[in-house]
C-alpha atoms as a PDB file:
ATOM      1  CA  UNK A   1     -17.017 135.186 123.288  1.00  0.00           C
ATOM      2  CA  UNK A   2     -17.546 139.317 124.039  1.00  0.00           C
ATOM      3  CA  UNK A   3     -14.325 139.583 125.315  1.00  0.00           C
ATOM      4  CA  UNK A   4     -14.822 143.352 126.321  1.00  0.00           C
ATOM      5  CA  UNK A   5     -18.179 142.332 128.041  1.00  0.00           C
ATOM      6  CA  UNK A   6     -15.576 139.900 129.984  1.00  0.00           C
ATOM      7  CA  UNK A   7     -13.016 142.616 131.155  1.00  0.00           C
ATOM      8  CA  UNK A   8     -16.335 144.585 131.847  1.00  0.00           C
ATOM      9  CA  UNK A   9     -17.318 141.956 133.863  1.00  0.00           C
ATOM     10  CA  UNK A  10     -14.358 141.715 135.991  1.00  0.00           C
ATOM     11  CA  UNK A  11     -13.027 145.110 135.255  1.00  0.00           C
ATOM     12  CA  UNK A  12     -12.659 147.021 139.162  1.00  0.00           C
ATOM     13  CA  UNK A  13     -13.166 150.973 137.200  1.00  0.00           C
ATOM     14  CA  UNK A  14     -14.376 151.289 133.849  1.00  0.00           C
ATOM     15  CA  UNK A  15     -12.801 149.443 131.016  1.00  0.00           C
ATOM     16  CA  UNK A  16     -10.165 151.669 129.473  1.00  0.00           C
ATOM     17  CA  UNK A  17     -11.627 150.629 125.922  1.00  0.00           C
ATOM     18  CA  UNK A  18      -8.122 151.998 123.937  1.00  0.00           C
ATOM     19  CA  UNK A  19      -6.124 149.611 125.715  1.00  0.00           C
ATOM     20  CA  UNK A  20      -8.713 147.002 125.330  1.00  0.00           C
ATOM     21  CA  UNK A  21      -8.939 147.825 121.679  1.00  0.00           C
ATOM     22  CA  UNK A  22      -4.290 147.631 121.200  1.00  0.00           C
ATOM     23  CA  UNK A  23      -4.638 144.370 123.781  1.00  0.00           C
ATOM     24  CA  UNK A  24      -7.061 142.564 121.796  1.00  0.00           C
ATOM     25  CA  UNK A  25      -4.475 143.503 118.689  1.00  0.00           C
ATOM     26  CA  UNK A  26      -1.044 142.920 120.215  1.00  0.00           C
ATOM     27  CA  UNK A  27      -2.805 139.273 121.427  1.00  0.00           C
ATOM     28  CA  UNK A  28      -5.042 138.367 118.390  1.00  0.00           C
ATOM     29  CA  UNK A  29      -3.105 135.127 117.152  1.00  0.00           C
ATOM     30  CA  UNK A  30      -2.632 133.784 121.065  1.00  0.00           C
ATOM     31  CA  UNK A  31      -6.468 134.413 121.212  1.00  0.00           C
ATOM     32  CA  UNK A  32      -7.304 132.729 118.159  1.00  0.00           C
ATOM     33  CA  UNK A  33      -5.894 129.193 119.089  1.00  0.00           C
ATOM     34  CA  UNK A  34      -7.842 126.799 121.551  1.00  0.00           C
ATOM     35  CA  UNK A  35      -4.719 125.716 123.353  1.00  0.00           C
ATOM     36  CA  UNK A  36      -3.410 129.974 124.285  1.00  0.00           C
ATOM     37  CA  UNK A  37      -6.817 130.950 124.966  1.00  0.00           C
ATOM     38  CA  UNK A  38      -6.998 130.967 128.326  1.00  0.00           C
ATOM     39  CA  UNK A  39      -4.840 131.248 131.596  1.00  0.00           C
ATOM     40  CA  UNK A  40      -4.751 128.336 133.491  1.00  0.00           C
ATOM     41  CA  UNK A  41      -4.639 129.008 137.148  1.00  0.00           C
ATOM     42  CA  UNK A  42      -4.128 125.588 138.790  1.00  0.00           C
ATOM     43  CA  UNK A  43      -0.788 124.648 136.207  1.00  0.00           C
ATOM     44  CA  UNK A  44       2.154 126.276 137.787  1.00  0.00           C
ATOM     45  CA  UNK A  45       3.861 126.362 134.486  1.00  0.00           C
ATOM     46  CA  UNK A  46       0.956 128.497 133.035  1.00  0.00           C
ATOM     47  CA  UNK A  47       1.437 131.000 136.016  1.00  0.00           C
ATOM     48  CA  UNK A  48       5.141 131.151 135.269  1.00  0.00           C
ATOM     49  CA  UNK A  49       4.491 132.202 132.019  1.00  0.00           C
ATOM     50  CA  UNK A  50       2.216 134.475 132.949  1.00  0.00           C
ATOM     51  CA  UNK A  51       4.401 136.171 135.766  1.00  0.00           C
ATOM     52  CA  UNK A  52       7.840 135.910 133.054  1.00  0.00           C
ATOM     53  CA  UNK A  53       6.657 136.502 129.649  1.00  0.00           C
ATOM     54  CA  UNK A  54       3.409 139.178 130.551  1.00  0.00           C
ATOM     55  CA  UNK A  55       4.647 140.955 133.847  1.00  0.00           C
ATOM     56  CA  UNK A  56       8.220 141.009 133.312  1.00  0.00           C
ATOM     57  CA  UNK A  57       9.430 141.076 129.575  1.00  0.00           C
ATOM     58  CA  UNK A  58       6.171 142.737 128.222  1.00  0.00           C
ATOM     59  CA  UNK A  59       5.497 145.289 131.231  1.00  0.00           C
ATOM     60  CA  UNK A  60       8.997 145.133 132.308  1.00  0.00           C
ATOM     61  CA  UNK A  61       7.712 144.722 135.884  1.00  0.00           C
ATOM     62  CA  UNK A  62      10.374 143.204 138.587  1.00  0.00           C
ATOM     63  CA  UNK A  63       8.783 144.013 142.235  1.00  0.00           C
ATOM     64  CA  UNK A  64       8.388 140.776 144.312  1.00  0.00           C
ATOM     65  CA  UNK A  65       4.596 140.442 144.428  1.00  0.00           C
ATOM     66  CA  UNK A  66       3.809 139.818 141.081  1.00  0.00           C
ATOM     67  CA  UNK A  67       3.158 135.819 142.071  1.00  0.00           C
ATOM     68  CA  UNK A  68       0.764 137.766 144.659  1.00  0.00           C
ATOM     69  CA  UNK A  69      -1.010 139.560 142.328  1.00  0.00           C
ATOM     70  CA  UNK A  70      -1.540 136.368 139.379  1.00  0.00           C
ATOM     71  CA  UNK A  71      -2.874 134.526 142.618  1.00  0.00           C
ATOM     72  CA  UNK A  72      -5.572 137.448 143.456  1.00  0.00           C
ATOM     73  CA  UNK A  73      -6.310 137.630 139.584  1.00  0.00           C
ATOM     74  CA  UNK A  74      -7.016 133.987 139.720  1.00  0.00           C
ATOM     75  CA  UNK A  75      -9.273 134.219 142.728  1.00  0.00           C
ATOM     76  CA  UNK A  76     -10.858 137.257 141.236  1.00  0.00           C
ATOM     77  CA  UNK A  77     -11.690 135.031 138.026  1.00  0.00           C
ATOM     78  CA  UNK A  78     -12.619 132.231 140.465  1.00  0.00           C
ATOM     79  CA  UNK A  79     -16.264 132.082 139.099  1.00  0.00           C
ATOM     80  CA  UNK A  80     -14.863 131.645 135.279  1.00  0.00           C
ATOM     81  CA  UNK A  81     -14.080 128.229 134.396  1.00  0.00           C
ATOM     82  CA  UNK A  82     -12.328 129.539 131.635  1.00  0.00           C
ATOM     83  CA  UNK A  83     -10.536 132.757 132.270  1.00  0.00           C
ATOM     84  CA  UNK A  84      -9.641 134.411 128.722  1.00  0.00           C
ATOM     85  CA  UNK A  85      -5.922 135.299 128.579  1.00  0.00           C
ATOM     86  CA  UNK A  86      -6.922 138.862 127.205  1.00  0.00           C
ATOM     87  CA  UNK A  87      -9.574 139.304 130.290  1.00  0.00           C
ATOM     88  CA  UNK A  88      -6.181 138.425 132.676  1.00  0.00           C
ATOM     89  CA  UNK A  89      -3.710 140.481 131.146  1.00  0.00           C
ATOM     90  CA  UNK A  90      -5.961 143.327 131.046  1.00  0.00           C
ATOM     91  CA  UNK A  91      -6.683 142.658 134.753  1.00  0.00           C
ATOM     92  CA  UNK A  92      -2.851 142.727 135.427  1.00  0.00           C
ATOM     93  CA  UNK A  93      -2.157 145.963 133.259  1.00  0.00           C
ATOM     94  CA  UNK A  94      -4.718 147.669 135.228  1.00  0.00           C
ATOM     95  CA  UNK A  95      -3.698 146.257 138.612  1.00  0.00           C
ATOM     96  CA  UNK A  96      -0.252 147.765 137.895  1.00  0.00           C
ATOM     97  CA  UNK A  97      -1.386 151.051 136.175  1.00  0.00           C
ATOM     98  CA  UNK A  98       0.481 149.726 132.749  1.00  0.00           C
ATOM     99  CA  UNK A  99      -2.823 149.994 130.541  1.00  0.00           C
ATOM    100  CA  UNK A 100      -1.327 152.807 128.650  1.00  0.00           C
ATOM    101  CA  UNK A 101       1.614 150.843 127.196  1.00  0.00           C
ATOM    102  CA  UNK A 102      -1.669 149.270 124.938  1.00  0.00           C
ATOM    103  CA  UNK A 103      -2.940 152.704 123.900  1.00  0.00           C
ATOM    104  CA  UNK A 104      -1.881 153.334 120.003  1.00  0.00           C
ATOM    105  CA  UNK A 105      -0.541 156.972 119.899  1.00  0.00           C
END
C-alpha cells in the first residue's frame, strides 16, 4: 500500500510530506503487523484507543469533541474498507493543527 497516495487521497490541503515522512517513522512497527494496521471504526474499543492513546497521551489533546471528530474521520474514510491507521492519525493531526509535533527538527 502507497500510504502517502492514501493521506493524499483523503488529505483536505496538501499533504504536509515532513510530518508524513516522522508519522510513517514514529508508527512503523504498528504499521507493519496485520492486526494494528488499520482503525476500525465500527469496534468501540478501537475508537477508544484511538481517542486515549493518539488524541490524548500522544497529542495531549483534552477538549470534549474529540469522539466528534474520530466519528467525522470515520465517515470521511467511509469509502475505505480498510482505513490505514497512519492515513487516520494523519487525518486527526491535521484536523487539530498538531502535524508539526511529527516534523524532525
Amino acid at each position: 500500500m502507497d500510504h502517502l497516495a492514501d493521506v493524499k487521497k483523503f488529505a483536505k490541503k496538501p499533504v504536509n510530506e515532513a510530518a508524513f515522512a516522522g508519522m510513517s517513522k514514529a508508527y512503523a512497527l504498528v504499521m507493519s503487523k496485520p492486526d494494528t494496521r488499520y482503525v476500525a471504526c465500527s469496534d468501540p474499543a478501537e475508537l477508544e484507543r484511538v481517542r486515549e492513546n493518539f488524541l490524548k497521551k500522544k497529542l495531549g489533546l483534552k477538549s470534549a469533541d474529540l469522539d466528534a471528530s474520530i466519528k467525522a474521520t470515520c465517515d470521511h474514510m467511509k469509502a475505505d474498507k480498510t482505513k490505514s491507521r497512519l492515513t487516520f492519525y494523519y487525518l486527526l493531526a491535521e484536523h487539530y493543527g498538531k502535524l508539526d509535533g511529527f516534523v524532525k527538527k
